[in-house]
C-alpha atoms as a PDB file:
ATOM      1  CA  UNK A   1     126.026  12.412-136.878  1.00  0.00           C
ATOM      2  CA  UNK A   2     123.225  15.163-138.098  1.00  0.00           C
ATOM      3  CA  UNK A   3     121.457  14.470-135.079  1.00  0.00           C
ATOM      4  CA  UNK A   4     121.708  16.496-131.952  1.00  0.00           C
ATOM      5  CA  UNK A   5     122.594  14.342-128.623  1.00  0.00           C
ATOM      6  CA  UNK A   6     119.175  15.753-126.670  1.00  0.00           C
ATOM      7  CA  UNK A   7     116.623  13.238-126.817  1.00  0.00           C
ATOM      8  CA  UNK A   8     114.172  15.128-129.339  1.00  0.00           C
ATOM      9  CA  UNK A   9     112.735  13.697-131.739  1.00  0.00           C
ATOM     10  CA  UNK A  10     110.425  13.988-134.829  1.00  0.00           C
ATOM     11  CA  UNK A  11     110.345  17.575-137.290  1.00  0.00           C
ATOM     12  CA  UNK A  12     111.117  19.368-133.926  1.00  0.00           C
ATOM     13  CA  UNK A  13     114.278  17.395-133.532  1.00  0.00           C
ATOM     14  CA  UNK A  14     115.117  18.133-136.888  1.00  0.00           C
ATOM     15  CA  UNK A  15     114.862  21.257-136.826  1.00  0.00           C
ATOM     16  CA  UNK A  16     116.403  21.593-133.550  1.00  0.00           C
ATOM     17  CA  UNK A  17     119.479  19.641-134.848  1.00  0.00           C
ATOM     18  CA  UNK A  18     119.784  21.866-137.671  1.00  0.00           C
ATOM     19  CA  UNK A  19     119.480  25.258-135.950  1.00  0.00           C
ATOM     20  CA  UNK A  20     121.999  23.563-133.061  1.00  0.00           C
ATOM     21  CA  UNK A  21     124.536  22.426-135.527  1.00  0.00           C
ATOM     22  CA  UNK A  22     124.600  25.471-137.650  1.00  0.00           C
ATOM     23  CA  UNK A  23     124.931  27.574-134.481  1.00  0.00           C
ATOM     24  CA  UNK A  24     128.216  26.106-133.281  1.00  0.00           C
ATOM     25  CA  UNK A  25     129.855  26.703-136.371  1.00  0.00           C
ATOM     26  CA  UNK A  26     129.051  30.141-136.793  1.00  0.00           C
ATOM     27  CA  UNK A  27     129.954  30.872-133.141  1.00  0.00           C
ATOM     28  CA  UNK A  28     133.136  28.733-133.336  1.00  0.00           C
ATOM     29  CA  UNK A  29     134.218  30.620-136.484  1.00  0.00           C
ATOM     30  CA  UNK A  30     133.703  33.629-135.139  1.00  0.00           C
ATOM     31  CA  UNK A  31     134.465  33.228-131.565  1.00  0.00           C
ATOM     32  CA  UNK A  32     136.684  30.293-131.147  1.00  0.00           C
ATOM     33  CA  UNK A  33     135.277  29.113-127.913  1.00  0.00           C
ATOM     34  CA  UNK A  34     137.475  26.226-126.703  1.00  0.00           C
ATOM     35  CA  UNK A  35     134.031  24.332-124.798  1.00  0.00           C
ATOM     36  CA  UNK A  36     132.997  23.821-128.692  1.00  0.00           C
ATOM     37  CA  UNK A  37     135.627  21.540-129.601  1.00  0.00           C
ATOM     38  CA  UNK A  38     133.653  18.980-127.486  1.00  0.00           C
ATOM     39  CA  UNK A  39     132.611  16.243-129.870  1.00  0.00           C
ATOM     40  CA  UNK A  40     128.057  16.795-128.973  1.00  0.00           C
ATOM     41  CA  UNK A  41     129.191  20.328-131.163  1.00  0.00           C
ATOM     42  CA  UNK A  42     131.976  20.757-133.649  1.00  0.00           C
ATOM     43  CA  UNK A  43     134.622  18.260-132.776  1.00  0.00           C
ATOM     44  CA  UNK A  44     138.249  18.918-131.879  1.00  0.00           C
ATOM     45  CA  UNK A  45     139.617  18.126-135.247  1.00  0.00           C
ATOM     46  CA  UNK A  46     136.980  20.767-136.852  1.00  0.00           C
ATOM     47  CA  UNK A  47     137.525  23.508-134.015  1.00  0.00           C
ATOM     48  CA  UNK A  48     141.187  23.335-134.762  1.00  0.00           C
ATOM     49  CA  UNK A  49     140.644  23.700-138.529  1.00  0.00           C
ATOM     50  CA  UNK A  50     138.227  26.511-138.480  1.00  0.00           C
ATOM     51  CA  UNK A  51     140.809  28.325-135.907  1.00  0.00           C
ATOM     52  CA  UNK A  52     143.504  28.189-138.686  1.00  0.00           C
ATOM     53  CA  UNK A  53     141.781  28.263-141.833  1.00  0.00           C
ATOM     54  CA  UNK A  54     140.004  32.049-140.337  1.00  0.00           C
ATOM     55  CA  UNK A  55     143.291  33.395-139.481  1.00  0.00           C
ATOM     56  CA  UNK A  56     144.401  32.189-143.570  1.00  0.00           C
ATOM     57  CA  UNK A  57     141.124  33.583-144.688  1.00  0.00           C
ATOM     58  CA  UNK A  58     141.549  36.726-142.693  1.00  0.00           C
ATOM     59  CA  UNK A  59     145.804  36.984-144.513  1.00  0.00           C
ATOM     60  CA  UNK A  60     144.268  36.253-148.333  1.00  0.00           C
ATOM     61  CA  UNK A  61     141.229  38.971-147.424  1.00  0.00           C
ATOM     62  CA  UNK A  62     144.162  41.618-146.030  1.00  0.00           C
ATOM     63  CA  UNK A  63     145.881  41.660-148.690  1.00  0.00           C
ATOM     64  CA  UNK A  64     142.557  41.224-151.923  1.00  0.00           C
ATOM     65  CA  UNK A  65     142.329  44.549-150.179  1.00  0.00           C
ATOM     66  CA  UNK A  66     145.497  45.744-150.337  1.00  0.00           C
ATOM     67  CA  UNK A  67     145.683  44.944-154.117  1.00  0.00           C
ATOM     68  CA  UNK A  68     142.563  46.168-155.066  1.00  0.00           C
ATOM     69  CA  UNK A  69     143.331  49.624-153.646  1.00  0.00           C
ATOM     70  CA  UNK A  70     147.016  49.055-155.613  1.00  0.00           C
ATOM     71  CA  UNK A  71     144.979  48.844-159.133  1.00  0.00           C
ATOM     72  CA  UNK A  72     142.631  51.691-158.395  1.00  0.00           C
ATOM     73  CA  UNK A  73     145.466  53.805-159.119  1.00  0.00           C
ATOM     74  CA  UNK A  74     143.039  56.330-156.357  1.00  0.00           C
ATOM     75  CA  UNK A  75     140.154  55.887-158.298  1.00  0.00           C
ATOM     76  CA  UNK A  76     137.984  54.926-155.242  1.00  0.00           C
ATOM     77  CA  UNK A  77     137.391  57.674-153.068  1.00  0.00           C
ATOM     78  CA  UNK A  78     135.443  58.058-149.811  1.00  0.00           C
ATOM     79  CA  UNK A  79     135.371  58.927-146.009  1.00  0.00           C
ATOM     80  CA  UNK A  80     136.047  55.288-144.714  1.00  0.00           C
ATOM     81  CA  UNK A  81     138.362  54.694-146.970  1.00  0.00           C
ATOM     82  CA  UNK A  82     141.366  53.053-145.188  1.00  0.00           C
ATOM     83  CA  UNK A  83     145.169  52.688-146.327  1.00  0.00           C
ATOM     84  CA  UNK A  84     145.678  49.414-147.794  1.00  0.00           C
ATOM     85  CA  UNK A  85     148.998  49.057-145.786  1.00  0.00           C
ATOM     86  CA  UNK A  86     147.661  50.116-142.786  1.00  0.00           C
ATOM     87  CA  UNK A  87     144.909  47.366-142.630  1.00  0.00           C
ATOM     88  CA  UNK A  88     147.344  44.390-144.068  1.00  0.00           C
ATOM     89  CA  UNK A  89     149.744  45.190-140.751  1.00  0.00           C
ATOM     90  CA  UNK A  90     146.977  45.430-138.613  1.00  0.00           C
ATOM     91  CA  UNK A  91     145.474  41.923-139.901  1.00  0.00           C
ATOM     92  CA  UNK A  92     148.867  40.424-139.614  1.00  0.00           C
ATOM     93  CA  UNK A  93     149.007  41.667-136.315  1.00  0.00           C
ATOM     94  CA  UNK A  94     145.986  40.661-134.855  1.00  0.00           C
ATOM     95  CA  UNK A  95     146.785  37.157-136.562  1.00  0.00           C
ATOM     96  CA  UNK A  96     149.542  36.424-134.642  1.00  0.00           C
ATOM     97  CA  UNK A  97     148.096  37.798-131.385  1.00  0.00           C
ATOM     98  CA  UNK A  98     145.288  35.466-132.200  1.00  0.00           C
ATOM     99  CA  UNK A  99     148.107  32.358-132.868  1.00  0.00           C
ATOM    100  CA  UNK A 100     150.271  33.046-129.765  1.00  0.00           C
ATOM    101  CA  UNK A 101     147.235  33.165-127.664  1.00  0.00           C
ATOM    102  CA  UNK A 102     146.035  29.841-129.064  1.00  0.00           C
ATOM    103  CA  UNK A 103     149.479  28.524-128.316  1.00  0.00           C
ATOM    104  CA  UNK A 104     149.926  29.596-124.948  1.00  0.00           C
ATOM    105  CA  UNK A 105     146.250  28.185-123.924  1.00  0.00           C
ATOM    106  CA  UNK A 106     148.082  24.794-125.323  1.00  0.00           C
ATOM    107  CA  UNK A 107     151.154  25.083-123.127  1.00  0.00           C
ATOM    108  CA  UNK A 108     149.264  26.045-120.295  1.00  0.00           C
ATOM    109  CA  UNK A 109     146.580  23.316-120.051  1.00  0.00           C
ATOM    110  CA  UNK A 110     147.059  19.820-118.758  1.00  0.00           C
ATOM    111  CA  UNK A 111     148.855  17.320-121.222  1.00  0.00           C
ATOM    112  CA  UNK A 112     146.215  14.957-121.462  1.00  0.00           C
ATOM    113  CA  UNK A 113     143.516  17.869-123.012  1.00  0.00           C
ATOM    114  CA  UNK A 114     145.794  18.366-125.950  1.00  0.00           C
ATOM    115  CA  UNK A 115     144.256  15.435-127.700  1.00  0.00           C
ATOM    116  CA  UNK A 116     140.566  17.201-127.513  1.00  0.00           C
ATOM    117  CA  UNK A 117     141.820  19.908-129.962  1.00  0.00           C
ATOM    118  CA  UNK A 118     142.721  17.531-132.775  1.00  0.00           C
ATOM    119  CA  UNK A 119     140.188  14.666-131.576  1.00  0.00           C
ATOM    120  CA  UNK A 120     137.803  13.341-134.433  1.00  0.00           C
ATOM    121  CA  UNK A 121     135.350  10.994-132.018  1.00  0.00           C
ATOM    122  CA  UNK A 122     131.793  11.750-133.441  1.00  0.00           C
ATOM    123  CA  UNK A 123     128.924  12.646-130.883  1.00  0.00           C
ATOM    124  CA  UNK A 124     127.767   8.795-132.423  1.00  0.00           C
ATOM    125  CA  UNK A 125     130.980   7.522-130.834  1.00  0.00           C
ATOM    126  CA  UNK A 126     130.856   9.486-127.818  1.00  0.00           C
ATOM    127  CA  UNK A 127     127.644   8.689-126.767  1.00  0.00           C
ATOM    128  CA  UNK A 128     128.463   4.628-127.214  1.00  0.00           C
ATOM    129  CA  UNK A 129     131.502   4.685-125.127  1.00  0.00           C
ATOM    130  CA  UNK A 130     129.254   5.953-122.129  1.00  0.00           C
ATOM    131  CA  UNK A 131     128.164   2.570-122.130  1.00  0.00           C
ATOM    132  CA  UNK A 132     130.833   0.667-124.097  1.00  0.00           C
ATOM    133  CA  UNK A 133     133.795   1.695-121.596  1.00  0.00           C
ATOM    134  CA  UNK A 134     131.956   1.739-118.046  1.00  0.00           C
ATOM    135  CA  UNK A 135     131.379  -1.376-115.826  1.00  0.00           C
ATOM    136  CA  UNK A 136     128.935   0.566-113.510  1.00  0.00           C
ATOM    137  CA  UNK A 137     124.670   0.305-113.667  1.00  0.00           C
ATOM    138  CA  UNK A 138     125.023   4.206-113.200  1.00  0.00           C
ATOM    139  CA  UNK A 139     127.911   5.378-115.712  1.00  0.00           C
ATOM    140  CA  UNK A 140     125.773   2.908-118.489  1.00  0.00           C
ATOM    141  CA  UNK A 141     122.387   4.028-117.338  1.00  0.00           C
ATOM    142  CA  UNK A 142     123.896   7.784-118.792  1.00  0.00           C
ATOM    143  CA  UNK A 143     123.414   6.205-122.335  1.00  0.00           C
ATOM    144  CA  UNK A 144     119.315   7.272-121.976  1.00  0.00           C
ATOM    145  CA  UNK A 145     119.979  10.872-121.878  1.00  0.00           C
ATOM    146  CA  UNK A 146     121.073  11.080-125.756  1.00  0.00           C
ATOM    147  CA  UNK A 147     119.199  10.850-128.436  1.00  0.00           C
ATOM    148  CA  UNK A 148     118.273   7.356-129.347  1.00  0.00           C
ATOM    149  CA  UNK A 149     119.603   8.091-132.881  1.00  0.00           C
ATOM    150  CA  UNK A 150     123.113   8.151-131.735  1.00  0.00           C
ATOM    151  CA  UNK A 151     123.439   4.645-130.140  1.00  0.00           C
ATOM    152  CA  UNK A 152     120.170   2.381-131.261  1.00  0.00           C
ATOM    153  CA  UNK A 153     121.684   1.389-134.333  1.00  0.00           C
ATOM    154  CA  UNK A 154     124.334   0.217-133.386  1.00  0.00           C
ATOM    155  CA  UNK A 155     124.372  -1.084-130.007  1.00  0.00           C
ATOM    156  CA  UNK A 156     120.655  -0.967-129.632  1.00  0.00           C
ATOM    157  CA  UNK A 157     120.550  -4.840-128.987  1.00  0.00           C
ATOM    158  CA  UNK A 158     123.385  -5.270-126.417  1.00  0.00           C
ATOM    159  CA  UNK A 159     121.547  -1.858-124.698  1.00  0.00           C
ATOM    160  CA  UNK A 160     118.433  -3.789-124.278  1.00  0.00           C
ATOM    161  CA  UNK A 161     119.511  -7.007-123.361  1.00  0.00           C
ATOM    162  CA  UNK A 162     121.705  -5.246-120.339  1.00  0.00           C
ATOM    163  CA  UNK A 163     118.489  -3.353-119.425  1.00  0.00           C
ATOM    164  CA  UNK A 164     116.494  -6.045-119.279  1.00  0.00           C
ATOM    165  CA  UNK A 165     118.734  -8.040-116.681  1.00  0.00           C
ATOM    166  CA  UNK A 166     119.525  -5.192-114.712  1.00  0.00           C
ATOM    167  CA  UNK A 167     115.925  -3.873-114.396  1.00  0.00           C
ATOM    168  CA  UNK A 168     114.261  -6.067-111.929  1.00  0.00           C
ATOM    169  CA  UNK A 169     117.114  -5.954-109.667  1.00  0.00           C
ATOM    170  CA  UNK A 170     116.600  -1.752-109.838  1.00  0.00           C
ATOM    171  CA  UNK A 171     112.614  -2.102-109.420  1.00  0.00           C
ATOM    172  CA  UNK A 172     113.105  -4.658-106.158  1.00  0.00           C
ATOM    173  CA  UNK A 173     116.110  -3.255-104.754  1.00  0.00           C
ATOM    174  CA  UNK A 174     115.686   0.434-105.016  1.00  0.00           C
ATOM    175  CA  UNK A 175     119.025   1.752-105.612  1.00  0.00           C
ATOM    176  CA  UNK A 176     119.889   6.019-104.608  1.00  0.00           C
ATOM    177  CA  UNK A 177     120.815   6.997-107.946  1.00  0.00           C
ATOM    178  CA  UNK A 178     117.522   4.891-109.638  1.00  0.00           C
ATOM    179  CA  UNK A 179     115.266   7.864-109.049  1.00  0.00           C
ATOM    180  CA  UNK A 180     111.749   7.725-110.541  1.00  0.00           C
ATOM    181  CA  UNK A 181     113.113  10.690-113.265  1.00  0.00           C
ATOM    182  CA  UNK A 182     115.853   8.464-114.602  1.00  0.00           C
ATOM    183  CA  UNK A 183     113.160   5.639-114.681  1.00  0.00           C
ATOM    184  CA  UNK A 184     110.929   7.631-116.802  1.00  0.00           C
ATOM    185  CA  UNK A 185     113.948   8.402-119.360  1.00  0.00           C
ATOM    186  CA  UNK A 186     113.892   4.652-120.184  1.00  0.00           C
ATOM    187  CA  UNK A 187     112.356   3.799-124.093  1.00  0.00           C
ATOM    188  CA  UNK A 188     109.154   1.404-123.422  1.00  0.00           C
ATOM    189  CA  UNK A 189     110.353  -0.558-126.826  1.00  0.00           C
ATOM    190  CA  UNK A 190     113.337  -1.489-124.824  1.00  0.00           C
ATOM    191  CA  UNK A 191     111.727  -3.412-122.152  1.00  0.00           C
ATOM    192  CA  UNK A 192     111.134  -7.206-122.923  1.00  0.00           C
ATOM    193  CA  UNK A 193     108.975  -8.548-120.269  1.00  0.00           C
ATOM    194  CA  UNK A 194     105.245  -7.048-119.901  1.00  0.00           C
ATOM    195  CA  UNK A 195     105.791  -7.036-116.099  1.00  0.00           C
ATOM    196  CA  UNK A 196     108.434  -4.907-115.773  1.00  0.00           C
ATOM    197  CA  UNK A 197     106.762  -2.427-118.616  1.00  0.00           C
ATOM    198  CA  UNK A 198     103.464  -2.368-116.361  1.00  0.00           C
ATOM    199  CA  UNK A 199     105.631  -2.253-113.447  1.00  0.00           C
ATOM    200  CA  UNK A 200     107.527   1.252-114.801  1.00  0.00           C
ATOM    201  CA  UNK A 201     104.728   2.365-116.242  1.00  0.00           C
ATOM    202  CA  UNK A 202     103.101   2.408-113.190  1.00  0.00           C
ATOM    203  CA  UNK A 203     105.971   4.432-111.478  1.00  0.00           C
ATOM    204  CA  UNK A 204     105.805   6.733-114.215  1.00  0.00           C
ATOM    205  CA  UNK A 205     102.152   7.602-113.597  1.00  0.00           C
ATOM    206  CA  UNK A 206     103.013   7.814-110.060  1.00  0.00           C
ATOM    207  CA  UNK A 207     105.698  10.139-110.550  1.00  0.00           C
ATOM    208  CA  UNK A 208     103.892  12.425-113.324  1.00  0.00           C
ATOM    209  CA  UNK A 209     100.658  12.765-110.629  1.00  0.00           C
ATOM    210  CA  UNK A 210     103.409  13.614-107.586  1.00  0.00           C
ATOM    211  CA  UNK A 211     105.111  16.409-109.871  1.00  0.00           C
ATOM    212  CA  UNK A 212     101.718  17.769-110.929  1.00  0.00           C
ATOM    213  CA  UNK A 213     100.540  17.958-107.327  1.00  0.00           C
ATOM    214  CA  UNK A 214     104.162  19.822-106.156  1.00  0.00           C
ATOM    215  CA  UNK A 215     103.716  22.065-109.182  1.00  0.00           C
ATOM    216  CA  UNK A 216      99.578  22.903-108.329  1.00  0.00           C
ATOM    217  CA  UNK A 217     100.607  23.648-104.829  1.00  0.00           C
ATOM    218  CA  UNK A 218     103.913  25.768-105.290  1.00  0.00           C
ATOM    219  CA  UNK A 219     101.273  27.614-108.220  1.00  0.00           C
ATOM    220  CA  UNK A 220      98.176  28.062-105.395  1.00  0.00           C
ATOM    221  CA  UNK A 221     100.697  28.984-102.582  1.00  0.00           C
ATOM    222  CA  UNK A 222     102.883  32.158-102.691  1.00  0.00           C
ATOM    223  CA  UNK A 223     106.576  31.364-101.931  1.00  0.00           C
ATOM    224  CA  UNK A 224     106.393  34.310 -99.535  1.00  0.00           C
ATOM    225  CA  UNK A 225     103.326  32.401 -97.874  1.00  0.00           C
ATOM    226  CA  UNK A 226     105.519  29.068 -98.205  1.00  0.00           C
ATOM    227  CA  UNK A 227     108.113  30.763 -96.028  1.00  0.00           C
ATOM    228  CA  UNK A 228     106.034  32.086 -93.525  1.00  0.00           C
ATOM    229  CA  UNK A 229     103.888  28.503 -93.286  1.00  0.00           C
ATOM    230  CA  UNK A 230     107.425  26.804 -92.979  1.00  0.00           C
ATOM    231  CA  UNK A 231     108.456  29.298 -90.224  1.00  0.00           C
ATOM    232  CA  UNK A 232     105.279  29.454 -88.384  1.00  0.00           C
ATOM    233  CA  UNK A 233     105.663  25.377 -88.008  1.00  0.00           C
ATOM    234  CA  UNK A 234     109.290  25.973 -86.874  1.00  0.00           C
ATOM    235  CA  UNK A 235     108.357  28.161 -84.237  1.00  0.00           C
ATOM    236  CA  UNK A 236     105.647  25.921 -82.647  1.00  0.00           C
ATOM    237  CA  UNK A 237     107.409  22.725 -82.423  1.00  0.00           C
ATOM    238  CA  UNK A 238     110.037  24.548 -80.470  1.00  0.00           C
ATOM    239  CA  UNK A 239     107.595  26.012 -78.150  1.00  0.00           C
ATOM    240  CA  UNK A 240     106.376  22.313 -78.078  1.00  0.00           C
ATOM    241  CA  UNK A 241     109.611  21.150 -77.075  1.00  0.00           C
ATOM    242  CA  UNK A 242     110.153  23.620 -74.425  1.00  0.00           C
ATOM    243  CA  UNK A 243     106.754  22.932 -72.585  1.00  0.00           C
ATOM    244  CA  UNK A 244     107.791  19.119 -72.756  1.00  0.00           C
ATOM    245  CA  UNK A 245     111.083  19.881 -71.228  1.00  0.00           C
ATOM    246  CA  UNK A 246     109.626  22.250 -68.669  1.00  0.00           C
ATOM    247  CA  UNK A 247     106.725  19.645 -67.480  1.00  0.00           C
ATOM    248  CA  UNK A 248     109.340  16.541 -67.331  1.00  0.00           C
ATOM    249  CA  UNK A 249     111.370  18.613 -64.903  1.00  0.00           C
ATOM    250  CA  UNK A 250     108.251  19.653 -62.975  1.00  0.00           C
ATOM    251  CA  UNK A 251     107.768  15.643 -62.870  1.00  0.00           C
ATOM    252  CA  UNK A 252     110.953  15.085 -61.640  1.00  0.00           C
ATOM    253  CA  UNK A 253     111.152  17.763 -58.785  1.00  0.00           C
ATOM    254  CA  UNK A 254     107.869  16.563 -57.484  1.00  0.00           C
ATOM    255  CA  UNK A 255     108.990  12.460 -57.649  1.00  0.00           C
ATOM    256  CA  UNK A 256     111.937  13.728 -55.609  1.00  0.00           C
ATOM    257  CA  UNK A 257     109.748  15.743 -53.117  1.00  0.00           C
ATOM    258  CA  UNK A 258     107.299  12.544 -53.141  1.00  0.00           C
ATOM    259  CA  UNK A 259     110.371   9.918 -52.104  1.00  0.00           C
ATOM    260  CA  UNK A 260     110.203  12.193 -48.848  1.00  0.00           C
ATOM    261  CA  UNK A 261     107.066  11.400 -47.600  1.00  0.00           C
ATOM    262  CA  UNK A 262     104.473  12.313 -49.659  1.00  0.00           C
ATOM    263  CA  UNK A 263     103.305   9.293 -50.469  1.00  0.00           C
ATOM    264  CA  UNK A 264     100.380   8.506 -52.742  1.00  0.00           C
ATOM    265  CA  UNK A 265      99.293  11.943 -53.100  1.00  0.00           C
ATOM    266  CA  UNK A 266     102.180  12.384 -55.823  1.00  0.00           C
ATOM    267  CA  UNK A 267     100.809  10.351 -57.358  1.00  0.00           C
ATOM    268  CA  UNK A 268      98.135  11.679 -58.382  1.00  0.00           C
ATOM    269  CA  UNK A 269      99.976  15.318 -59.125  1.00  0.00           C
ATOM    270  CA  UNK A 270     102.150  13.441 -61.005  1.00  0.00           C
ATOM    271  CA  UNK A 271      99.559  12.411 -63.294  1.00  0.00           C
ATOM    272  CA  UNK A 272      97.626  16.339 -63.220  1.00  0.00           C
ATOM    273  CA  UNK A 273     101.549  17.464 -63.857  1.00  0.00           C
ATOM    274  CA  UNK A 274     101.432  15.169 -67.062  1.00  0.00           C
ATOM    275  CA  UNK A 275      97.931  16.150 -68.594  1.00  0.00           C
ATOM    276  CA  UNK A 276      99.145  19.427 -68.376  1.00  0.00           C
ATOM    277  CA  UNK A 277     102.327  18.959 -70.240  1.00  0.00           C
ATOM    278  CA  UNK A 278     100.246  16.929 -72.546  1.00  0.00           C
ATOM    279  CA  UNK A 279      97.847  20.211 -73.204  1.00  0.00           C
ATOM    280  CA  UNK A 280     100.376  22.528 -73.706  1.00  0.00           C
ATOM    281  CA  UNK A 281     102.401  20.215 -76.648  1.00  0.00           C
ATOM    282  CA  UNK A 282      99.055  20.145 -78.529  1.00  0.00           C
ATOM    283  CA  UNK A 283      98.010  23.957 -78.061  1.00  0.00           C
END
């Protein structure tokens, strides 16, 4: 369970497993954040045992303290030098603010949390039920985001096999959620058939060149000039759309003028009335 759940992988994943995991004990032991219980950092069952073994610690260090100034018999001397008694009571006290606290966050949260604070499901565990306990292409298709360390072992076969009967149907059908990112999160080693690995591959490419291109032009245009382009194009289309409107009710009050005698002259302004609508859109 060394490794951490982003897909990383080689000496930088190593190393960024070991700085991640070493992290989230230090700032659990010294900070007790609740979000760190979650089982991708220290586990429930490990957050809950830090919490209580630093408030023992913290007792046993009060009072080392408080006998070591006893057997000095006043020998130690010095500015900061603070009464033994006064820093036992104040560790006790802060103790059992920190203990009620912790208590009243577990009265005050919904019953079905209380398990996460004594929970020992691995981030191995966790990230096999995301496909183990769902039904759904798109709860499963989760399983890609963690690191392939946590799940291929295991259920690596059963992960494959699933992919490669639901991945043609994806490719074909184009479903909302199968976006070409979450296609290029998919292991090549996984897919079978040499189709359907030239077929993604493909998309990949695709994708990569389209993300390049947005990136070159939001890089060569200024998002100032972005706006202004954007605004510019705003502006004209309604001026477009008011010139149509104003022509086809120039059209209309001249066919009405023409079903009163006019004849075939209208015609012909009819069609003048027209071209010059037709002018104005484009300018």
């Amino acid at each position: 369970d060394f490794w951490y759940w982003m897909p990383i992988y080689g000496p930088i994943g190593l190393f960024l497993s070991f700085m991640a995991r070493s992290a989230s004990k230090v700032i659990c032991d010294w900070t007790a954040v609740v979000q760190l219980r979650h089982p991708n950092e220290v586990g429930g069952a490990f957050f809950s045992a830090s919490f209580f073994i630093t408030i023992i610690l913290g007792m046993v260090a009060a009072d080392g303290y408080k006998r070591r100034e006893d057997n000095s018999n006043g020998d130690i001397q010095g500015e900061y030098q603070i009464d033994e008694n006064v820093v036992f009571y104040m560790m006790c006290g802060i103790c059992l603010c920190t203990t009620l606290s912790y208590a009243a966050l577990l009265l005050s949260i919904k019953r079905k949390y209380l398990t996460t604070f004594i929970s020992t499901t691995t981030s191995n565990e966790m990230a096999q039920s995301v496909f183990l306990d769902n039904n759904d292409d798109v709860n499963k298709f989760a399983i890609f985001g963690d690191n392939t360390h946590k799940w291929k072992y295991k259920i690596g076969e059963d992960v494959k096999i699933w992919l490669n009967e639901r991945l043609p149907n994806w490719l074909d059908e184009h479903p909302d959620w199968f976006t070409d990112k979450r296609m290029s999160i998919i292991p090549e080693e996984m897919i079978m058939d040499q189709e359907l690995l030239k077929r993604v591959r493909l998309k990949n490419v695709q994708w990569v060149v389209e993300e390049e291109r947005r990136g070159s032009i939001s890089m060569i245009v200024p998002s100032s000039r972005r706006k202004s382009i954007s605004k510019s194009r705003k502006q004209r289309d309604s001026r477009s759309l008011r010139s149509i409107e104003e022509g086809l009710k120039e059209i209309s009050s001249e066919a009405d003028k023409s079903s009163e005698g006019k004849g075939g002259a209208t015609s012909s302004e009819d069609t003048g009335l027209e071209k010059s609508c037709y002018k104005e859109e484009i300018v």
